[in-house]
N, C-alpha and C. Protein backbone atom coordinates (compact mmCIF):
# COMPACT_ATOMS: atom_id res chain seq x y z
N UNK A 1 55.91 110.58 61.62
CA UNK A 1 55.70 111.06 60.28
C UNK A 1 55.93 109.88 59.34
N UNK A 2 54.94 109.65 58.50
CA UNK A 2 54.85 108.65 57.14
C UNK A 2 55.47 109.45 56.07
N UNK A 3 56.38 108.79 55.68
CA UNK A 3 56.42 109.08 54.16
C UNK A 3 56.68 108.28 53.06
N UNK A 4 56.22 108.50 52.04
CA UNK A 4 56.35 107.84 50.92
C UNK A 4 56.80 107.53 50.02
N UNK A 5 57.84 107.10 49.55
CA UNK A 5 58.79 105.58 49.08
C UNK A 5 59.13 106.17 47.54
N UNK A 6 58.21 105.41 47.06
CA UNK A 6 58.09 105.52 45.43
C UNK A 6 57.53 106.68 44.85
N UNK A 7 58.18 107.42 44.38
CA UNK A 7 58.04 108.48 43.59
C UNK A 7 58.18 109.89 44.21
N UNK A 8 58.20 109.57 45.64
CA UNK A 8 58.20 111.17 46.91
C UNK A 8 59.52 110.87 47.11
N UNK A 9 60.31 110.35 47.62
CA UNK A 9 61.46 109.77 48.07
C UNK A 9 62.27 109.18 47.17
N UNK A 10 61.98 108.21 46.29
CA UNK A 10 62.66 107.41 45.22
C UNK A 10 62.17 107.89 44.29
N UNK A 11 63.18 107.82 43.15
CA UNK A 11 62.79 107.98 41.79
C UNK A 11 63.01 106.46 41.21
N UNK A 12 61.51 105.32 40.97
CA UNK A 12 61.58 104.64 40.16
C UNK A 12 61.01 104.44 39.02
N UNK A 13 60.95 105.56 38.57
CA UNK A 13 60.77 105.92 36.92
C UNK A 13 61.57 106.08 36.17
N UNK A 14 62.57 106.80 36.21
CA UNK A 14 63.78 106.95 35.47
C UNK A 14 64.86 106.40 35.47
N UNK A 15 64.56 105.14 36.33
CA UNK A 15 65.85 103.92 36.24
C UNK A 15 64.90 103.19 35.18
N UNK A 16 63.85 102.67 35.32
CA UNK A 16 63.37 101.77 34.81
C UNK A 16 63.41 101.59 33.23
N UNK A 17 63.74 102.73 32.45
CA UNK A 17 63.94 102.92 31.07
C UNK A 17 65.32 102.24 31.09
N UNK A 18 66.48 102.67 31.77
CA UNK A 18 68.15 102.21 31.86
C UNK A 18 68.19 100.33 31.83
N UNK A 19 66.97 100.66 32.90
CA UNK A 19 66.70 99.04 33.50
C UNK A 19 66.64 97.93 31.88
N UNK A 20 65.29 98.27 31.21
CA UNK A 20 64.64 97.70 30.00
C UNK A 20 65.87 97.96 29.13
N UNK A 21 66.38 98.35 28.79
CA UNK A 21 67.60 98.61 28.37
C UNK A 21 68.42 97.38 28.19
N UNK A 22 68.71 96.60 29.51
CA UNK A 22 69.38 95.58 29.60
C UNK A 22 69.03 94.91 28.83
N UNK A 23 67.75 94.05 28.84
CA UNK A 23 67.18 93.03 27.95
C UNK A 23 67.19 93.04 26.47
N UNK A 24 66.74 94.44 26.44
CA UNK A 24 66.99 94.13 24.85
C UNK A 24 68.15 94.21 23.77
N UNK A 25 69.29 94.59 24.98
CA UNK A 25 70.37 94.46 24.91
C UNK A 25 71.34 93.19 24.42
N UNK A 26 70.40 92.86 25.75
CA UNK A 26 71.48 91.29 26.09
C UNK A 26 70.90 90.35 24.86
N UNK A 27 69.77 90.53 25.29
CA UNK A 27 68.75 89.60 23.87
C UNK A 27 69.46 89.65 22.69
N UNK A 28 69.43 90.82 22.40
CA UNK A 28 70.30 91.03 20.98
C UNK A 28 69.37 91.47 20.48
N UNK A 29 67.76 92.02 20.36
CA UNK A 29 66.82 92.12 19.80
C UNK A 29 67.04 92.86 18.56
N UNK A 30 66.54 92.78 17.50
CA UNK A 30 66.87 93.43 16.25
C UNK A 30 65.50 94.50 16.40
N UNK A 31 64.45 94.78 16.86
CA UNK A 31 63.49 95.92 16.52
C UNK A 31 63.91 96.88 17.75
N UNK A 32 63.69 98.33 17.03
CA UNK A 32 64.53 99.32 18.16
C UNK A 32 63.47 99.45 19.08
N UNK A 33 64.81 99.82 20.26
CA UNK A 33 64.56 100.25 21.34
C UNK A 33 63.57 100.91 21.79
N UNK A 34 63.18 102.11 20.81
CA UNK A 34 61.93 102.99 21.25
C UNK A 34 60.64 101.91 20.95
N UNK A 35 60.41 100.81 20.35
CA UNK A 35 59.36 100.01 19.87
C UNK A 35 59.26 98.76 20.79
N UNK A 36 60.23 98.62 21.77
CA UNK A 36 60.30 97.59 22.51
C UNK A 36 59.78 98.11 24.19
N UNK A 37 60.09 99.63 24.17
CA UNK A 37 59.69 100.42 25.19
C UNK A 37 58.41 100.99 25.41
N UNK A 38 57.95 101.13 24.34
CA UNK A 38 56.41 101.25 23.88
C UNK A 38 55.82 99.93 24.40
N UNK A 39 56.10 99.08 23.92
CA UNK A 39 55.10 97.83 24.29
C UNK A 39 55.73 97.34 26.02
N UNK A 40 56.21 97.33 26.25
CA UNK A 40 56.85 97.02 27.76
C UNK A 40 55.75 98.19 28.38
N UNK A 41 55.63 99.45 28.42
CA UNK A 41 55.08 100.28 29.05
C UNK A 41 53.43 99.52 28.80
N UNK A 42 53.51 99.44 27.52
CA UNK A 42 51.78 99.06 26.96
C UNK A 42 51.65 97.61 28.25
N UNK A 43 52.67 97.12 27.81
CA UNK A 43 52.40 96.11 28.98
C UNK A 43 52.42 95.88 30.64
N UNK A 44 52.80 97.01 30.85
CA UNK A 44 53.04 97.35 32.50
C UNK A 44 51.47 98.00 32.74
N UNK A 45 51.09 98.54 31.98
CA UNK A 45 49.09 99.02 31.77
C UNK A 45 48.81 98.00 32.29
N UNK A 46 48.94 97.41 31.46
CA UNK A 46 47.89 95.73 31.09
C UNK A 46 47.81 94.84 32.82
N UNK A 47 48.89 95.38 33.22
CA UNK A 47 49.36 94.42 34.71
C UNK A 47 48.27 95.23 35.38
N UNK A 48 48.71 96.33 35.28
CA UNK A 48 47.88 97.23 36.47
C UNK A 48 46.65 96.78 36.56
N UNK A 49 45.87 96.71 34.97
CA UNK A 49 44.54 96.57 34.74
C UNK A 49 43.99 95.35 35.73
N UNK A 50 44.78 94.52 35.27
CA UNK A 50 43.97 93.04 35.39
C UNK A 50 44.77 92.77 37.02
N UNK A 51 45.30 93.36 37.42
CA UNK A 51 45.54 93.87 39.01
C UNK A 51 44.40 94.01 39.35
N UNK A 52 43.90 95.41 39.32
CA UNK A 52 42.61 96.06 39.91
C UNK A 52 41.84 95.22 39.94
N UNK A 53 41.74 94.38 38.46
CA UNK A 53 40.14 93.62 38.02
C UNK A 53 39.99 92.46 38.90
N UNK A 54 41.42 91.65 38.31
CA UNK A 54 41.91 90.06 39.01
C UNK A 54 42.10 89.73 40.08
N UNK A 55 43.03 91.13 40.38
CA UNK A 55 43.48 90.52 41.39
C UNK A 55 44.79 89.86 41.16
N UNK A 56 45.43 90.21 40.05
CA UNK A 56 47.14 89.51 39.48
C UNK A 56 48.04 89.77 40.57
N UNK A 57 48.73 88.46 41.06
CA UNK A 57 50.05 88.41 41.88
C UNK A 57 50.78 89.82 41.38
N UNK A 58 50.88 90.58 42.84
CA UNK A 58 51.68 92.52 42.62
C UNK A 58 53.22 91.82 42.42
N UNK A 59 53.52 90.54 42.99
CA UNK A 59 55.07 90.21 43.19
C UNK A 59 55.28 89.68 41.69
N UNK A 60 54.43 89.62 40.62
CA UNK A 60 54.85 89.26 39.30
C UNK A 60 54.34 90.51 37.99
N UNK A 61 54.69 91.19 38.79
CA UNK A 61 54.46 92.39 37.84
C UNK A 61 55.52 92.64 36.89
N UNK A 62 56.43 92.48 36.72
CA UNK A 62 57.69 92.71 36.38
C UNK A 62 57.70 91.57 35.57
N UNK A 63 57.56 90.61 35.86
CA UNK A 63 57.70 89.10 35.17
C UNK A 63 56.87 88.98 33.94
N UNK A 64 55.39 89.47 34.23
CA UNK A 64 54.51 89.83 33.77
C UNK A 64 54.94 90.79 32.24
N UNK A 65 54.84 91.94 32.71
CA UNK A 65 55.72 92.50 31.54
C UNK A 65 57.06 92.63 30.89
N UNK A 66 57.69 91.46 31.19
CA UNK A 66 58.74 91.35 30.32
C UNK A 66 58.53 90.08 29.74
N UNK A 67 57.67 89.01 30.20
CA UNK A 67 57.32 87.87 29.31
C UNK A 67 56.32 88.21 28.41
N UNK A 68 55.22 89.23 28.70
CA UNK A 68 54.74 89.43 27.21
C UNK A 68 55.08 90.40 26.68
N UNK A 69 56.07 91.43 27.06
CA UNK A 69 56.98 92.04 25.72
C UNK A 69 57.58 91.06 24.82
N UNK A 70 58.20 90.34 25.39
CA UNK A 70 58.95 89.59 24.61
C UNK A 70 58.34 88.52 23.94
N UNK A 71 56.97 88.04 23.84
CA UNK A 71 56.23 87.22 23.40
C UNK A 71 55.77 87.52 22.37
N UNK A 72 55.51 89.29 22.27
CA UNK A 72 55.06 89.71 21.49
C UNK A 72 56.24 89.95 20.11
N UNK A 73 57.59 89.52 20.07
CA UNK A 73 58.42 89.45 19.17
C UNK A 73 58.75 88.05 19.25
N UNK A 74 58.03 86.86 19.60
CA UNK A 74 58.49 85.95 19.65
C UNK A 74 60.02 85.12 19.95
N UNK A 75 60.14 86.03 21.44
CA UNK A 75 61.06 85.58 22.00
C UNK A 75 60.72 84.50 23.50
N UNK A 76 61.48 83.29 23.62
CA UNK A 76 61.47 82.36 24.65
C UNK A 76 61.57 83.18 25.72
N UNK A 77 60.66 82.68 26.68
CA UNK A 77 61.20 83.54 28.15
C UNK A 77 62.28 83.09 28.66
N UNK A 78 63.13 83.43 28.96
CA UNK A 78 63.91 83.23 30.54
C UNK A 78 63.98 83.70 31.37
N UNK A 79 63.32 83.22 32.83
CA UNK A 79 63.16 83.72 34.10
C UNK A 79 64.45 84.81 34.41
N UNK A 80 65.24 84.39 34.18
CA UNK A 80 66.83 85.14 34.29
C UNK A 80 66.69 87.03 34.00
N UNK A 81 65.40 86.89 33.06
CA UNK A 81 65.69 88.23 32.46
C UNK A 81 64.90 89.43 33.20
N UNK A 82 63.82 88.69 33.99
CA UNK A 82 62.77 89.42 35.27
C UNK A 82 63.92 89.97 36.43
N UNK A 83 64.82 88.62 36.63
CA UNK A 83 65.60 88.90 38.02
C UNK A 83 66.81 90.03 37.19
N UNK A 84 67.06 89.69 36.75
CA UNK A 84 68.44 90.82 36.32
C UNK A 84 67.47 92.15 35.89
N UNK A 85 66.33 92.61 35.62
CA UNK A 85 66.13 93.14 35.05
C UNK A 85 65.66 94.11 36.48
N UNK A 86 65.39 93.15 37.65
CA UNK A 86 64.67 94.06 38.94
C UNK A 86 66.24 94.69 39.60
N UNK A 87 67.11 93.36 39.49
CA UNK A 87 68.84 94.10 40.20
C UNK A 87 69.31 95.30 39.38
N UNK A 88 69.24 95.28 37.92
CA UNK A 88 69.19 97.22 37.34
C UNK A 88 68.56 97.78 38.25
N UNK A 89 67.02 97.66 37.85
CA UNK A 89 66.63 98.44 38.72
C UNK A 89 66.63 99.05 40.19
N UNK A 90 67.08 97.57 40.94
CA UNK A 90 67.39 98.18 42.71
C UNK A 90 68.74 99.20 42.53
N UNK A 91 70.04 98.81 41.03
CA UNK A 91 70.76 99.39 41.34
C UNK A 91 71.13 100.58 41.09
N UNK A 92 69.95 100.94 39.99
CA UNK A 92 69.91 102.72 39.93
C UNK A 92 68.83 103.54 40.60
N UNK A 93 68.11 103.08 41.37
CA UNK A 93 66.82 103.91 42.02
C UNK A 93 68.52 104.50 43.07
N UNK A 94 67.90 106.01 42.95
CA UNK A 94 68.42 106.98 43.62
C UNK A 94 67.45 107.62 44.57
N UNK A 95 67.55 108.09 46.09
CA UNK A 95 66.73 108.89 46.24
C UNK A 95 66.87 110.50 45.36
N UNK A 96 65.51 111.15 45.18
CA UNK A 96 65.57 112.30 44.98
C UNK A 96 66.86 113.10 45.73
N UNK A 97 67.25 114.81 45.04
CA UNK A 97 68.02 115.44 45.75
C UNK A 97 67.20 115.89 46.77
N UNK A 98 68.33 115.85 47.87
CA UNK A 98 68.07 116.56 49.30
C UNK A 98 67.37 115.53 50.37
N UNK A 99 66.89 114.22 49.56
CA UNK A 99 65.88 112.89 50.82
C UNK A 99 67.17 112.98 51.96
N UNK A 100 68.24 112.56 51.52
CA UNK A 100 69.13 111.88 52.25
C UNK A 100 69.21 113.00 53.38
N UNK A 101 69.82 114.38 53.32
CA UNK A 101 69.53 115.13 54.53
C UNK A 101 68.20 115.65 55.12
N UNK A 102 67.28 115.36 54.25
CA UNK A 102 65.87 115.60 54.98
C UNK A 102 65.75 114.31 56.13
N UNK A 103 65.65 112.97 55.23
CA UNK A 103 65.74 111.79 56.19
C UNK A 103 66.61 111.62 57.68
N UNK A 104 67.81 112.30 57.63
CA UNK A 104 68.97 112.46 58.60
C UNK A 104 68.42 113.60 59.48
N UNK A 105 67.71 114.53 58.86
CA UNK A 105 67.94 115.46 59.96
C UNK A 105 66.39 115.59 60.88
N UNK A 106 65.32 115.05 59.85
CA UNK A 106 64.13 114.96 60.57
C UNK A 106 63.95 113.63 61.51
N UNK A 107 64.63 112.39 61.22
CA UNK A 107 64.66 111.18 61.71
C UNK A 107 64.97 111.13 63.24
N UNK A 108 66.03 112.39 63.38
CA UNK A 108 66.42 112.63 65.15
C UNK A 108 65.51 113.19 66.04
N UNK A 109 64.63 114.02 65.83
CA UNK A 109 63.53 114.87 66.35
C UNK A 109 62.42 114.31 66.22
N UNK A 110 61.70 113.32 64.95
CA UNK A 110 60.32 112.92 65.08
C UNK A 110 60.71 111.43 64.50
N UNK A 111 59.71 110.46 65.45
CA UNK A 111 59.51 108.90 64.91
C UNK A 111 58.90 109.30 63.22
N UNK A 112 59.74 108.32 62.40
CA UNK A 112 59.73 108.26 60.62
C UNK A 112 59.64 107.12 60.40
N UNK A 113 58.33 106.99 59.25
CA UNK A 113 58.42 105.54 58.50
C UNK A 113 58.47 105.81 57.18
N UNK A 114 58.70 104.65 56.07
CA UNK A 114 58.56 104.54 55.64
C UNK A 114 57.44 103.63 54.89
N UNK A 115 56.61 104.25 53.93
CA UNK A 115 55.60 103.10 53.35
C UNK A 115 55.57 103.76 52.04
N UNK A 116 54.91 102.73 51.01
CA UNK A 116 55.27 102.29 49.97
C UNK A 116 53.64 101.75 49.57
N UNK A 117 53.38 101.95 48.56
CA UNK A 117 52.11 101.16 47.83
C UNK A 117 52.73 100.68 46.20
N UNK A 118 54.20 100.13 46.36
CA UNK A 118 55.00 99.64 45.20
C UNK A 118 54.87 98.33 45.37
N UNK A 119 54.41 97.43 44.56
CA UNK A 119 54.16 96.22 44.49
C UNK A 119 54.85 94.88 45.09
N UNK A 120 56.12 95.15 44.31
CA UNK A 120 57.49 94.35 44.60
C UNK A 120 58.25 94.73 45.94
N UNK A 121 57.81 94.11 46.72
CA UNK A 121 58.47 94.18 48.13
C UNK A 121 60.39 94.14 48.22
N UNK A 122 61.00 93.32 46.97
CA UNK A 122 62.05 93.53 46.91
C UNK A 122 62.76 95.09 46.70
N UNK A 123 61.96 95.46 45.83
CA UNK A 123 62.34 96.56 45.37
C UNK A 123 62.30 98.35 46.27
């Protein structure tokens, strides 16, 4: 049995708001939060797009939209803020309720994988 990772199993949607959080935090950014989350999302589109089209590196997706959020307020990048910004994220993805004893109890009786069509192999 296959099952699937991101979004069946994991919830990485609702860290990822906690996640963005950090940056504009740490930054110190003076325009709010809800206006910095808007364009981060506008910009996680934009990846996808030119994904499909381009062909854009899936392992700089993240990098991707946090250097042109922040470009777009004329802030310097620092690489620093992609990597801290993916360790939030590894460190609040929860599985959904109940994975953990579904995973335990079906794992003994039938061969289980896991797969994933989530970009970032770290994650």
């Amino acid at each position: 049995m296959l099952l699937d990772l991101d979004g069946t199993l994991v919830d990485f949607v609702g860290p990822d708001v906690p996640s963005l959080r950090w940056p504009h935090s740490d930054l110190e950014l003076s325009i709010p939060f809800d206006h910095f989350l808007d364009v981060a999302v506008q910009e996680i589109m934009a990846f996808h797009a030119l994904e499909e089209e381009e062909g854009a590196d899936p392992l700089r997706m993240h990098e991707f939209q946090l250097k042109n959020t922040l470009a777009q307020y004329d802030v310097a990048w620092d690489p620093r803020v992609a990597d801290l910004y993916q360790q939030k994220l590894i460190e609040l993805c929860e599985p959904f309720a109940g994975v953990t004893d579904l995973l335990s109890s079906v794992s003994r009786t039938v061969k289980t994988g896991l797969v994933t069509n989530a970009y970032d192999g770290e994650e």
